[in-house]
N, C-alpha and C. Protein backbone atom coordinates (compact mmCIF):
# COMPACT_ATOMS: atom_id res chain seq x y z
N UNK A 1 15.97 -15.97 -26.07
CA UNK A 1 14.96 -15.17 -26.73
C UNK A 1 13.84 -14.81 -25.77
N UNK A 2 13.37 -15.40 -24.88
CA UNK A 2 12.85 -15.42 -23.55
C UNK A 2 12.95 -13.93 -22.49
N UNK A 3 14.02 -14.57 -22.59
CA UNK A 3 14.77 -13.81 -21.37
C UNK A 3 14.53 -11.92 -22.23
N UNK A 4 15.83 -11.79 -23.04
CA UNK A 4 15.70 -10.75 -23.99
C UNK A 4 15.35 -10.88 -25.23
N UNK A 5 13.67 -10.27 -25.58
CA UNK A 5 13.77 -10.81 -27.02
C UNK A 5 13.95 -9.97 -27.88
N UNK A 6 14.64 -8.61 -27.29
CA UNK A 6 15.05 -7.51 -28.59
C UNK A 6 16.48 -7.61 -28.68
N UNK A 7 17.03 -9.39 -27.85
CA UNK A 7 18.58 -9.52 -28.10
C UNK A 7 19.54 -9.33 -26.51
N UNK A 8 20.24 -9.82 -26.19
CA UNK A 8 20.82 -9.70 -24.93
C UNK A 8 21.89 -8.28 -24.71
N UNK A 9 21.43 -7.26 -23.39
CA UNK A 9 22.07 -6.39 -23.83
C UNK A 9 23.26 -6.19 -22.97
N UNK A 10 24.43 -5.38 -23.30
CA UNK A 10 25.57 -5.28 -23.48
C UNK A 10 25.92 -5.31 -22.13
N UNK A 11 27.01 -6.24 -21.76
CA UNK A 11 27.22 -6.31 -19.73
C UNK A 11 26.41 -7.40 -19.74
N UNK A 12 25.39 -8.04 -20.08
CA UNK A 12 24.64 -9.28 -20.13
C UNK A 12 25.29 -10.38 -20.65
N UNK A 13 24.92 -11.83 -19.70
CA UNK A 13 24.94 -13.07 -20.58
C UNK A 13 23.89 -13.83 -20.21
N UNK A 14 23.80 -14.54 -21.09
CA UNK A 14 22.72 -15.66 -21.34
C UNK A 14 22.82 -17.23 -21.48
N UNK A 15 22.14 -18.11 -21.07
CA UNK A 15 22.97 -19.69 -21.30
C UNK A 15 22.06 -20.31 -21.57
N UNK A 16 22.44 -20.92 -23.18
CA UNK A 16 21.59 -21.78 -24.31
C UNK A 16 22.32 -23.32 -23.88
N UNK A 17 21.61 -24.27 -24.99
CA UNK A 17 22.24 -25.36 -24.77
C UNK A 17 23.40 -25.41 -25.83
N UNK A 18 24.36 -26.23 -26.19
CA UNK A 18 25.81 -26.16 -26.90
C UNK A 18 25.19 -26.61 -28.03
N UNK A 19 24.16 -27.44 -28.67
CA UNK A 19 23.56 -27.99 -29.67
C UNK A 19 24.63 -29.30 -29.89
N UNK A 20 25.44 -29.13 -31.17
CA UNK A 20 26.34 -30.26 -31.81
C UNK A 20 28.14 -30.19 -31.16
N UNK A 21 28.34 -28.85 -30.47
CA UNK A 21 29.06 -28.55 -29.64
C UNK A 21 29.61 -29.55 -28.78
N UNK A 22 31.34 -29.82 -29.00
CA UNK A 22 31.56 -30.74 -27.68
C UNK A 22 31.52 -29.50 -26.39
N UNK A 23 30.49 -29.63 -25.75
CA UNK A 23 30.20 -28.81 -24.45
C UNK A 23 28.49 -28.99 -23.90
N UNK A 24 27.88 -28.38 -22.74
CA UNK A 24 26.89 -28.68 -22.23
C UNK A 24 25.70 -27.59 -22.59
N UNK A 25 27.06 -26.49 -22.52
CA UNK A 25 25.99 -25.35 -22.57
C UNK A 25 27.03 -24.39 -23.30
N UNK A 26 26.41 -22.87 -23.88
CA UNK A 26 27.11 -22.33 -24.05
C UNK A 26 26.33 -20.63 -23.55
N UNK A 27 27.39 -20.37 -23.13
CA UNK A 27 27.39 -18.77 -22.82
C UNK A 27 27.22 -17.78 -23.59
N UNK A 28 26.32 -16.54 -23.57
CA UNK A 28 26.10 -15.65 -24.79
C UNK A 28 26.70 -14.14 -23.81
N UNK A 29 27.26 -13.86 -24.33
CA UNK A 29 27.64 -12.05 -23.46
C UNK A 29 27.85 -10.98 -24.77
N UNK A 30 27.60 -9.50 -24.41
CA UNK A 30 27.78 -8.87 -25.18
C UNK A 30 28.85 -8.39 -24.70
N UNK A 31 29.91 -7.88 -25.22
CA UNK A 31 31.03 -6.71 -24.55
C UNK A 31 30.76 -5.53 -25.41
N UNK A 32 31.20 -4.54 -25.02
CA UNK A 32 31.05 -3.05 -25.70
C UNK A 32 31.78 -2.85 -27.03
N UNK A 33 31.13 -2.02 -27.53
CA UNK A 33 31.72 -1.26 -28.71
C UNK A 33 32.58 -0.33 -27.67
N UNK A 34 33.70 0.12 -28.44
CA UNK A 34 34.65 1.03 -28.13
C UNK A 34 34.57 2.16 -28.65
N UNK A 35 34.22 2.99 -27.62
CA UNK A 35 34.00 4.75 -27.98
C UNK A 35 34.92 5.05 -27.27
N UNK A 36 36.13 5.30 -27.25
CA UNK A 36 36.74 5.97 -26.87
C UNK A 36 37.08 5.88 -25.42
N UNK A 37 36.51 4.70 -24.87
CA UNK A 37 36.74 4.85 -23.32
C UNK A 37 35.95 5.57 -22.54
N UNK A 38 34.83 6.17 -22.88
CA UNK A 38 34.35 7.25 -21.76
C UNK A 38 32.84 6.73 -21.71
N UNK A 39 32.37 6.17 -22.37
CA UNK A 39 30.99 5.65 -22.41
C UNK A 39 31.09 4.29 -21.56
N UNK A 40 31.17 4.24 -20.46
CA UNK A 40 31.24 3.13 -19.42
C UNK A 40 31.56 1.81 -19.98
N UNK A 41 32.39 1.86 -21.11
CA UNK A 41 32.88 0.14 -21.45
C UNK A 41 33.91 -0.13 -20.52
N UNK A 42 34.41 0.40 -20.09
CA UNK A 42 34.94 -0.57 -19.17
C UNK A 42 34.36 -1.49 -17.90
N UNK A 43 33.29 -0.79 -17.65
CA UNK A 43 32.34 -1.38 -16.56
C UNK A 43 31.58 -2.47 -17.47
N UNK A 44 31.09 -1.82 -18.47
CA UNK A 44 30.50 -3.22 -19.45
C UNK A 44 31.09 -3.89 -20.01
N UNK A 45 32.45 -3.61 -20.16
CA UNK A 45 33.48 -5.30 -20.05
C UNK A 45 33.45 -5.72 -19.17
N UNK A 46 33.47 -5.43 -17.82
CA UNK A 46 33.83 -6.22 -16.74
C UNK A 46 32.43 -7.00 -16.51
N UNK A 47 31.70 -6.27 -16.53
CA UNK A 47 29.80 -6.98 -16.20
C UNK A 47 29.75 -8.27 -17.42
N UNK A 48 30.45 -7.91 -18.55
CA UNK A 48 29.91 -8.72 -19.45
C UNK A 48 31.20 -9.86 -19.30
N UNK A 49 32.31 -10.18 -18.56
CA UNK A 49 32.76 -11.40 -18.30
C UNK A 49 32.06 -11.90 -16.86
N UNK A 50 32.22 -10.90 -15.37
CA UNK A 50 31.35 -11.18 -14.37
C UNK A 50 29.90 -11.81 -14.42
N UNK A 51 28.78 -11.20 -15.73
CA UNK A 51 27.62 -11.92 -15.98
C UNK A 51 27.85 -13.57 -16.34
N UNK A 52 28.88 -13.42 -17.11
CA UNK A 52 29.23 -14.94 -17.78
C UNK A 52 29.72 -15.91 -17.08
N UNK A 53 30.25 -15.65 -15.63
CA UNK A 53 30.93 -16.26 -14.82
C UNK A 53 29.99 -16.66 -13.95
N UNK A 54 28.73 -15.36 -13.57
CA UNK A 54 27.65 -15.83 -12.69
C UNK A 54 26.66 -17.07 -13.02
N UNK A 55 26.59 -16.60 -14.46
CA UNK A 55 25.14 -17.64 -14.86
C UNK A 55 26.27 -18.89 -15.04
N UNK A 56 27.23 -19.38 -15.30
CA UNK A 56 28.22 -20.20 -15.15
C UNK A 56 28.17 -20.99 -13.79
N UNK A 57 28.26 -20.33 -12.97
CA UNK A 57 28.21 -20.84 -11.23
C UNK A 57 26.59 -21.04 -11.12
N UNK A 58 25.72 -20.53 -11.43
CA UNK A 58 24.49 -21.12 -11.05
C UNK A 58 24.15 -22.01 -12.07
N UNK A 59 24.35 -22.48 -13.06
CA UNK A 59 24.19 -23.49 -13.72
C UNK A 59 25.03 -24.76 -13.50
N UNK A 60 26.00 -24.61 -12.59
CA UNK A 60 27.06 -25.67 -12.08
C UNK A 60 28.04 -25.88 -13.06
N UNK A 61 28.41 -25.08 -13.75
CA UNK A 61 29.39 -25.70 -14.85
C UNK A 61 30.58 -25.31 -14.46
N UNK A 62 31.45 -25.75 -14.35
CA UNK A 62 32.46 -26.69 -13.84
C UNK A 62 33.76 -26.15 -14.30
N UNK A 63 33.66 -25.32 -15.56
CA UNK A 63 34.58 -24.72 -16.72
C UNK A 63 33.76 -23.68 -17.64
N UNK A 64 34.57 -22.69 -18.24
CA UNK A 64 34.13 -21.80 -18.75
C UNK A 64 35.17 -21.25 -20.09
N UNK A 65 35.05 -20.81 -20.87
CA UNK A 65 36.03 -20.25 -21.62
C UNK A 65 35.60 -18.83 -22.58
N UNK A 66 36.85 -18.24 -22.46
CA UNK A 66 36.39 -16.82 -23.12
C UNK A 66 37.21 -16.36 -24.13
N UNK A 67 36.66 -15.84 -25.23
CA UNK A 67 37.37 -15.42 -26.14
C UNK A 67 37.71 -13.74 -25.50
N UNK A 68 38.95 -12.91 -26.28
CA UNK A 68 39.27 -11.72 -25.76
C UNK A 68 37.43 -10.84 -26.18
N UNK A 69 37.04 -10.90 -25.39
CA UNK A 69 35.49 -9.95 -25.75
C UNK A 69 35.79 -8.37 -26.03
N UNK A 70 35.12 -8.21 -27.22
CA UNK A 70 35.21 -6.90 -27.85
C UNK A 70 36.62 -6.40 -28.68
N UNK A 71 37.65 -7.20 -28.83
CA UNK A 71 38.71 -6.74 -29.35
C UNK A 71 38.58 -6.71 -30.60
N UNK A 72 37.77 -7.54 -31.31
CA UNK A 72 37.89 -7.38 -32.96
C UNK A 72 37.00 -6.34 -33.09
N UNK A 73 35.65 -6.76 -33.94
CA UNK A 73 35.03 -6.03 -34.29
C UNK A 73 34.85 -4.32 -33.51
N UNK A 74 34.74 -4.71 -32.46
CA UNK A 74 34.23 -4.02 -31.73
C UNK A 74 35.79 -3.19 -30.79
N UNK A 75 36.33 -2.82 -31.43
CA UNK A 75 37.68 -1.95 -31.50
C UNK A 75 37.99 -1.82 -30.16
N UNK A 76 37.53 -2.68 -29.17
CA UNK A 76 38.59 -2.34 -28.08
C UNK A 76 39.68 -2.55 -27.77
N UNK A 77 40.64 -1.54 -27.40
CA UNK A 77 41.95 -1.67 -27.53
C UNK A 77 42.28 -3.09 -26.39
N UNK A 78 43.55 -3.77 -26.98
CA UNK A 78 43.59 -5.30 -26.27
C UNK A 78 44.30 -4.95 -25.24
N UNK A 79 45.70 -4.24 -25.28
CA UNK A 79 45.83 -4.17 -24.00
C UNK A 79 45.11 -3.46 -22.50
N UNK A 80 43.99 -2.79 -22.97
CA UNK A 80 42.45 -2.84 -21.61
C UNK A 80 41.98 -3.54 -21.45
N UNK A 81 41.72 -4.07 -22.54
CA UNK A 81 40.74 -5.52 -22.56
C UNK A 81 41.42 -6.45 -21.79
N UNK A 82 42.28 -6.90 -21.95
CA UNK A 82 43.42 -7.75 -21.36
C UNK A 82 42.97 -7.44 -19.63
N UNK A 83 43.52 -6.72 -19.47
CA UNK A 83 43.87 -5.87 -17.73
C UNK A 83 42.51 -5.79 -17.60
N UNK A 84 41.44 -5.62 -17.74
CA UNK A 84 40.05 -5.84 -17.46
C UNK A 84 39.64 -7.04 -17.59
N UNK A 85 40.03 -8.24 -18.03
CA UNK A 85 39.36 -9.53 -18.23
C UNK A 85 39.87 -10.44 -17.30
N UNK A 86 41.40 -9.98 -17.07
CA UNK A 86 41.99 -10.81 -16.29
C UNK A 86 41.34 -10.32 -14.96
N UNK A 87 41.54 -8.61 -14.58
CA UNK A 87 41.45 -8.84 -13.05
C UNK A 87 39.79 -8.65 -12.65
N UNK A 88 38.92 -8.94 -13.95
CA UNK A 88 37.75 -9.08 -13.42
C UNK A 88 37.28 -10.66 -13.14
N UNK A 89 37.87 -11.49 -13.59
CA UNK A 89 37.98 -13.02 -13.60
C UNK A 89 38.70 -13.62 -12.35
N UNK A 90 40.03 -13.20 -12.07
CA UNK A 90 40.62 -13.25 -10.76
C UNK A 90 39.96 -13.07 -9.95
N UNK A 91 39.40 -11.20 -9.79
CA UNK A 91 38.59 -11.29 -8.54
C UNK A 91 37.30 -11.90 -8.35
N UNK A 92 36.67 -12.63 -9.22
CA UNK A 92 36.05 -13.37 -8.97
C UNK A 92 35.78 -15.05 -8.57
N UNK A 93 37.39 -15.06 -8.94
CA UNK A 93 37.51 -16.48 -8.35
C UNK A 93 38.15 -16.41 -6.99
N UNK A 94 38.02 -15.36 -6.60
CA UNK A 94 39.11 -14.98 -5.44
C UNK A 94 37.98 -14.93 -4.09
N UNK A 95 36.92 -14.43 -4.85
CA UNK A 95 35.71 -14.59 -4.39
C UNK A 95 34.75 -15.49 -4.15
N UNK A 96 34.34 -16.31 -5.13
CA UNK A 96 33.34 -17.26 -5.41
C UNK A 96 34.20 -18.90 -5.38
N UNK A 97 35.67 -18.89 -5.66
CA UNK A 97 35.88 -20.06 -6.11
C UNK A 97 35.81 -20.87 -6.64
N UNK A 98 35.03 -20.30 -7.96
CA UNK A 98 34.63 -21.74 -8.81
C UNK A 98 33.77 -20.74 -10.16
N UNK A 99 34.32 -21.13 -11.29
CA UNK A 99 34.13 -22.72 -11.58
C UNK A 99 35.42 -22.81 -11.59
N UNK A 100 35.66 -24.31 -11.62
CA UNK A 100 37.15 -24.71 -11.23
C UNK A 100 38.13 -24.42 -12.83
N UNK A 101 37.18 -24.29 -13.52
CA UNK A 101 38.50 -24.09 -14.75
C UNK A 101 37.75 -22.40 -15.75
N UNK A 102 38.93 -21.55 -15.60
CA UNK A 102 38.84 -20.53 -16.35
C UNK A 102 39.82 -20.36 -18.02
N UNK A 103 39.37 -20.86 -18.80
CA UNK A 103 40.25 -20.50 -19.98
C UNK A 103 39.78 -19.69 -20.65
N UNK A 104 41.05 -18.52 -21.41
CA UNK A 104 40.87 -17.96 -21.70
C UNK A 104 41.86 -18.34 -23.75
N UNK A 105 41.04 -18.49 -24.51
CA UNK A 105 40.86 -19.21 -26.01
C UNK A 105 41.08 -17.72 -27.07
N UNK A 106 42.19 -18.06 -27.33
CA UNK A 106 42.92 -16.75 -27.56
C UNK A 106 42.92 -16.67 -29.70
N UNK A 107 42.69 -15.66 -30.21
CA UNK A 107 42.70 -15.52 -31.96
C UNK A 107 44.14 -16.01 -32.05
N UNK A 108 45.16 -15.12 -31.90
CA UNK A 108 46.39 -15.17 -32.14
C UNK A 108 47.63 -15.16 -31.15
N UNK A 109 48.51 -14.81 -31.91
CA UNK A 109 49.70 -15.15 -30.76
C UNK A 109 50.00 -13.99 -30.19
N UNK A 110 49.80 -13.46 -31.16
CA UNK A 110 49.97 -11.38 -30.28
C UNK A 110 48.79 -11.26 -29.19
N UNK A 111 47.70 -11.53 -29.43
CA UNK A 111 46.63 -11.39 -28.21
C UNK A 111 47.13 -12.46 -26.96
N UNK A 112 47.46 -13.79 -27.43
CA UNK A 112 47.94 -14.66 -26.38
C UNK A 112 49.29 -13.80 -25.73
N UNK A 113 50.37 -13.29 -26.52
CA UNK A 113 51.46 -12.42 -25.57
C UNK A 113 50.79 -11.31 -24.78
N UNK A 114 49.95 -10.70 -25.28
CA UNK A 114 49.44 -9.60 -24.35
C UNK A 114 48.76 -10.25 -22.98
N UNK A 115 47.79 -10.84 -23.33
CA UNK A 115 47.16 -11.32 -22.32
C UNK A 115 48.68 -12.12 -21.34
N UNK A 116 49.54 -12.88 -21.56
CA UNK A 116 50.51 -13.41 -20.70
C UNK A 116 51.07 -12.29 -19.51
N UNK A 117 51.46 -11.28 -20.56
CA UNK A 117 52.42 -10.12 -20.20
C UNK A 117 51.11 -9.38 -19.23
N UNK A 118 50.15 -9.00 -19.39
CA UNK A 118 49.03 -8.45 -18.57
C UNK A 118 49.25 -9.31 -17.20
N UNK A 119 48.85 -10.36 -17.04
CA UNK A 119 49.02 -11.42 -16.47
C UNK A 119 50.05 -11.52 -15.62
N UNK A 120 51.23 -11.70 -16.17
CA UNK A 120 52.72 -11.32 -15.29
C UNK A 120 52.67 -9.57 -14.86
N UNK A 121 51.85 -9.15 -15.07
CA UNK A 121 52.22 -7.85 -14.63
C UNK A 121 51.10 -7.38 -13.12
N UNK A 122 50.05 -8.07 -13.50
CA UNK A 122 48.84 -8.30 -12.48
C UNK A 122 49.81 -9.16 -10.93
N UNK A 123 50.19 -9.87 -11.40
CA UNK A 123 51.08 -10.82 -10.20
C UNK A 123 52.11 -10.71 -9.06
């Protein structure tokens, strides 16, 4: 609330404490609403897992986990989302090296096959 107090904006994350949470801290990011692809969500998907990964590494945490960002509500189609989450996460561990554990905490089994198949196809 500090940081942004009209709300954290979109490509942004933020790091609260976990409260009753088994965890230390927890990560806040916005990902985009989906217009159609042409209103720079794809750059603000990628900023908004890259932000989450940064304040992650300067807070020392060790592990991280992400839900598919923006696929429900926020209608972005999964297989972009997918191919944007993965190879914005890769290249950043490809880069930075750490944090040592990236999971990615999936709704269902169709989002978990996409994301696999993205995955094997990135490789």
């Amino acid at each position: 609330r500090e940081k942004y107090p009209q709300g954290c904006p979109t490509g942004e994350a933020v790091i609260t404490g976990a409260g009753q949470l088994p965890a230390r801290h927890v990560i806040h990011t916005v990902g985009p609403i989906w217009q159609g692809g042409k209103q720079g969500e794809p750059d603000l998907l990628a900023s908004a897992y890259r932000r989450s990964l940064e304040v992650a590494v300067d807070h020392s945490c060790q592990s991280i986990a992400f839900p598919s960002l923006s696929t429900g509500a926020y209608g972005y189609p999964l297989d972009l989302a997918a191919r944007t989450a993965l190879r914005t996460v890769m290249a950043f561990l490809r880069e930075r090296k750490q944090p040592a554990q990236v999971r990615f905490v999936l709704f269902d089994q169709g989002t978990l096959d996409t994301f696999v198949r993205t995955l094997e196809g990135l490789q």
